[in-house]
C-alpha atoms as a PDB file:
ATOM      1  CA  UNK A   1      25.122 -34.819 -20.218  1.00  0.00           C
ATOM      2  CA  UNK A   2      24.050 -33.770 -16.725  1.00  0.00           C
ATOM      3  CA  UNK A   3      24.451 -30.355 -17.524  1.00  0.00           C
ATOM      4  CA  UNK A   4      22.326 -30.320 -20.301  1.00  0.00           C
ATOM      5  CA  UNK A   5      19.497 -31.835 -18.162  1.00  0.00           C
ATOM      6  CA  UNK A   6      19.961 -29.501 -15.437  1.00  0.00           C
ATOM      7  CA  UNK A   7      19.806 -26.972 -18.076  1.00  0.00           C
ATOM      8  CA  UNK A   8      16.155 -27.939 -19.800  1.00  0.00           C
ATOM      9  CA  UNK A   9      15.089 -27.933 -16.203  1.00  0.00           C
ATOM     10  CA  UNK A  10      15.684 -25.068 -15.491  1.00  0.00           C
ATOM     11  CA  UNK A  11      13.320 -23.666 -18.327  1.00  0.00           C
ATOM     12  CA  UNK A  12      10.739 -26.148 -17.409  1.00  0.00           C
ATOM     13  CA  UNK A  13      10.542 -24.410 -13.719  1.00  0.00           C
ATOM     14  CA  UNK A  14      10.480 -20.951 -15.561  1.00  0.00           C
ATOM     15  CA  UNK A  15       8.050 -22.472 -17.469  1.00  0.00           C
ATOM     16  CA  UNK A  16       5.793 -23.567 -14.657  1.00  0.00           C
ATOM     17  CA  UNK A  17       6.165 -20.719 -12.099  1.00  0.00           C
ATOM     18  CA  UNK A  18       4.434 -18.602 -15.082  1.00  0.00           C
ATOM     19  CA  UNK A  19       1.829 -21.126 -15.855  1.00  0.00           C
ATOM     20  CA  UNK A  20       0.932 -20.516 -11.909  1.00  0.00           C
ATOM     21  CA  UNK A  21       1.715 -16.985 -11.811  1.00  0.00           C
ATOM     22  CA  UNK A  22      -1.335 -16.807 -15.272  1.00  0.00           C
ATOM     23  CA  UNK A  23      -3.447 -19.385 -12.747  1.00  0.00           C
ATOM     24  CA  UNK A  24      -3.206 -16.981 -10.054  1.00  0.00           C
ATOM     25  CA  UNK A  25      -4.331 -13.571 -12.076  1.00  0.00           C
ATOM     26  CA  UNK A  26      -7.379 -15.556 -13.340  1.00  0.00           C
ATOM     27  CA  UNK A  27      -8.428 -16.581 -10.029  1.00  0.00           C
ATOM     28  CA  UNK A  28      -8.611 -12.336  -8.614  1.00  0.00           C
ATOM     29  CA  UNK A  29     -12.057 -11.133  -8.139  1.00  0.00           C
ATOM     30  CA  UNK A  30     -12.144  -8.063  -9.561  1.00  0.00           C
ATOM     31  CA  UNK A  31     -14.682  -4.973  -7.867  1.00  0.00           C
ATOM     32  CA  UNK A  32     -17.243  -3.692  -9.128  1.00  0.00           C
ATOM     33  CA  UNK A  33     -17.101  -0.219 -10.479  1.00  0.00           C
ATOM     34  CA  UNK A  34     -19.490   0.996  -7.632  1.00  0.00           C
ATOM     35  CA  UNK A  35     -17.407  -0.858  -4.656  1.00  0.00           C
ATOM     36  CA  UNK A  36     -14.443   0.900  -6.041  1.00  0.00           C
ATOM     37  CA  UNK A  37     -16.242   4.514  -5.513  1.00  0.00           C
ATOM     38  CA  UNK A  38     -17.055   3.351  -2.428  1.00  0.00           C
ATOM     39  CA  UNK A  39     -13.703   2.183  -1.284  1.00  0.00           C
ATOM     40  CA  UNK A  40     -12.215   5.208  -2.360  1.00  0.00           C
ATOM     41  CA  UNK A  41     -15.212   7.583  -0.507  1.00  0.00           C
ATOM     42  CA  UNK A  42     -14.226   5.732   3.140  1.00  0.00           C
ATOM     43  CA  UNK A  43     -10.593   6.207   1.929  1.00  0.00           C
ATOM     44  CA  UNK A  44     -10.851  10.212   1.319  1.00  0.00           C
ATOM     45  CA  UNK A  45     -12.858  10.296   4.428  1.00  0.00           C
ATOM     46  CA  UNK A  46     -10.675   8.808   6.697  1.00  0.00           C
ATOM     47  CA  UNK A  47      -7.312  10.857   5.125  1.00  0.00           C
ATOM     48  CA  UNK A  48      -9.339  14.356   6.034  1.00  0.00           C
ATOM     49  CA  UNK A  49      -9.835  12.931   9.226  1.00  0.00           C
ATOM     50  CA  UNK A  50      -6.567  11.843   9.840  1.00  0.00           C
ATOM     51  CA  UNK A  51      -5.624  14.994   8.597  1.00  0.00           C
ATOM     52  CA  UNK A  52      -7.462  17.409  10.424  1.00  0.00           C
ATOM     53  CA  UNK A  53      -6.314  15.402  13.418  1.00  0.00           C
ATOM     54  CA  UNK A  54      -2.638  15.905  12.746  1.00  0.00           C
ATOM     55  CA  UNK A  55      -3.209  19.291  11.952  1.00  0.00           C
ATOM     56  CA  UNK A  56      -4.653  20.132  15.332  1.00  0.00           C
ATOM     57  CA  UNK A  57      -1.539  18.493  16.978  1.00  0.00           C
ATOM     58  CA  UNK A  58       1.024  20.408  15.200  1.00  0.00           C
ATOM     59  CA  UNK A  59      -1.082  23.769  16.295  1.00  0.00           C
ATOM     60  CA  UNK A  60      -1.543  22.684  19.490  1.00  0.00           C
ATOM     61  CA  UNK A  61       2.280  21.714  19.967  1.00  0.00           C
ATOM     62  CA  UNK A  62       3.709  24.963  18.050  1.00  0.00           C
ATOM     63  CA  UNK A  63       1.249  27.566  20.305  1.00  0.00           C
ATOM     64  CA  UNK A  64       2.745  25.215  23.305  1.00  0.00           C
ATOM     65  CA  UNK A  65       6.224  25.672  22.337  1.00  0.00           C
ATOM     66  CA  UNK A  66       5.667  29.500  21.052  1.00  0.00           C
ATOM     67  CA  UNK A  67       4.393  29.734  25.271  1.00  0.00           C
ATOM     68  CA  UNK A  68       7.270  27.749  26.325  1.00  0.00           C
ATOM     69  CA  UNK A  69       9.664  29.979  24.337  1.00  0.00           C
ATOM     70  CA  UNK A  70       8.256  33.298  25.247  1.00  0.00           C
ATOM     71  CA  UNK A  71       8.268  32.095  29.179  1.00  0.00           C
ATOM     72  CA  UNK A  72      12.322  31.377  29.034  1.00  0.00           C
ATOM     73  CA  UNK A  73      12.839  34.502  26.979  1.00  0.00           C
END
């Protein structure tokens, strides 16, 4: 008999973590359309930055190695 009570409580816990789980969702504050746009304008901004930063590395470092190389040749 222990096992069967074990058992139903087990689907009352299942039971009860998605009751919260539903709670949760309804509690999210959703954006507004125009906070989204701008979200995702500092976003794209700030990946072309990034970006053009990286970019300027790697050309820096390969003309720096392409010196290096040609020195020791």
């Amino acid at each position: 008999m222990a096992k069967e009570k074990k058992g139903f409580g087990l689907f009352k816990r299942v039971g009860k973590y998605f009751r919260e789980c539903f709670a949760e969702i309804k509690k999210i504050v959703w954006p507004t359309p125009k906070a989204a746009f701008k979200n995702m304008g500092v976003v794209l901004l700030s990946m072309l930055i990034i970006g053009l930063f990286v970019f300027g590395l790697d050309t820096l470092f390969g003309k720096l190695l392409g010196l290096i190389m040609d020195i020791a040749a």
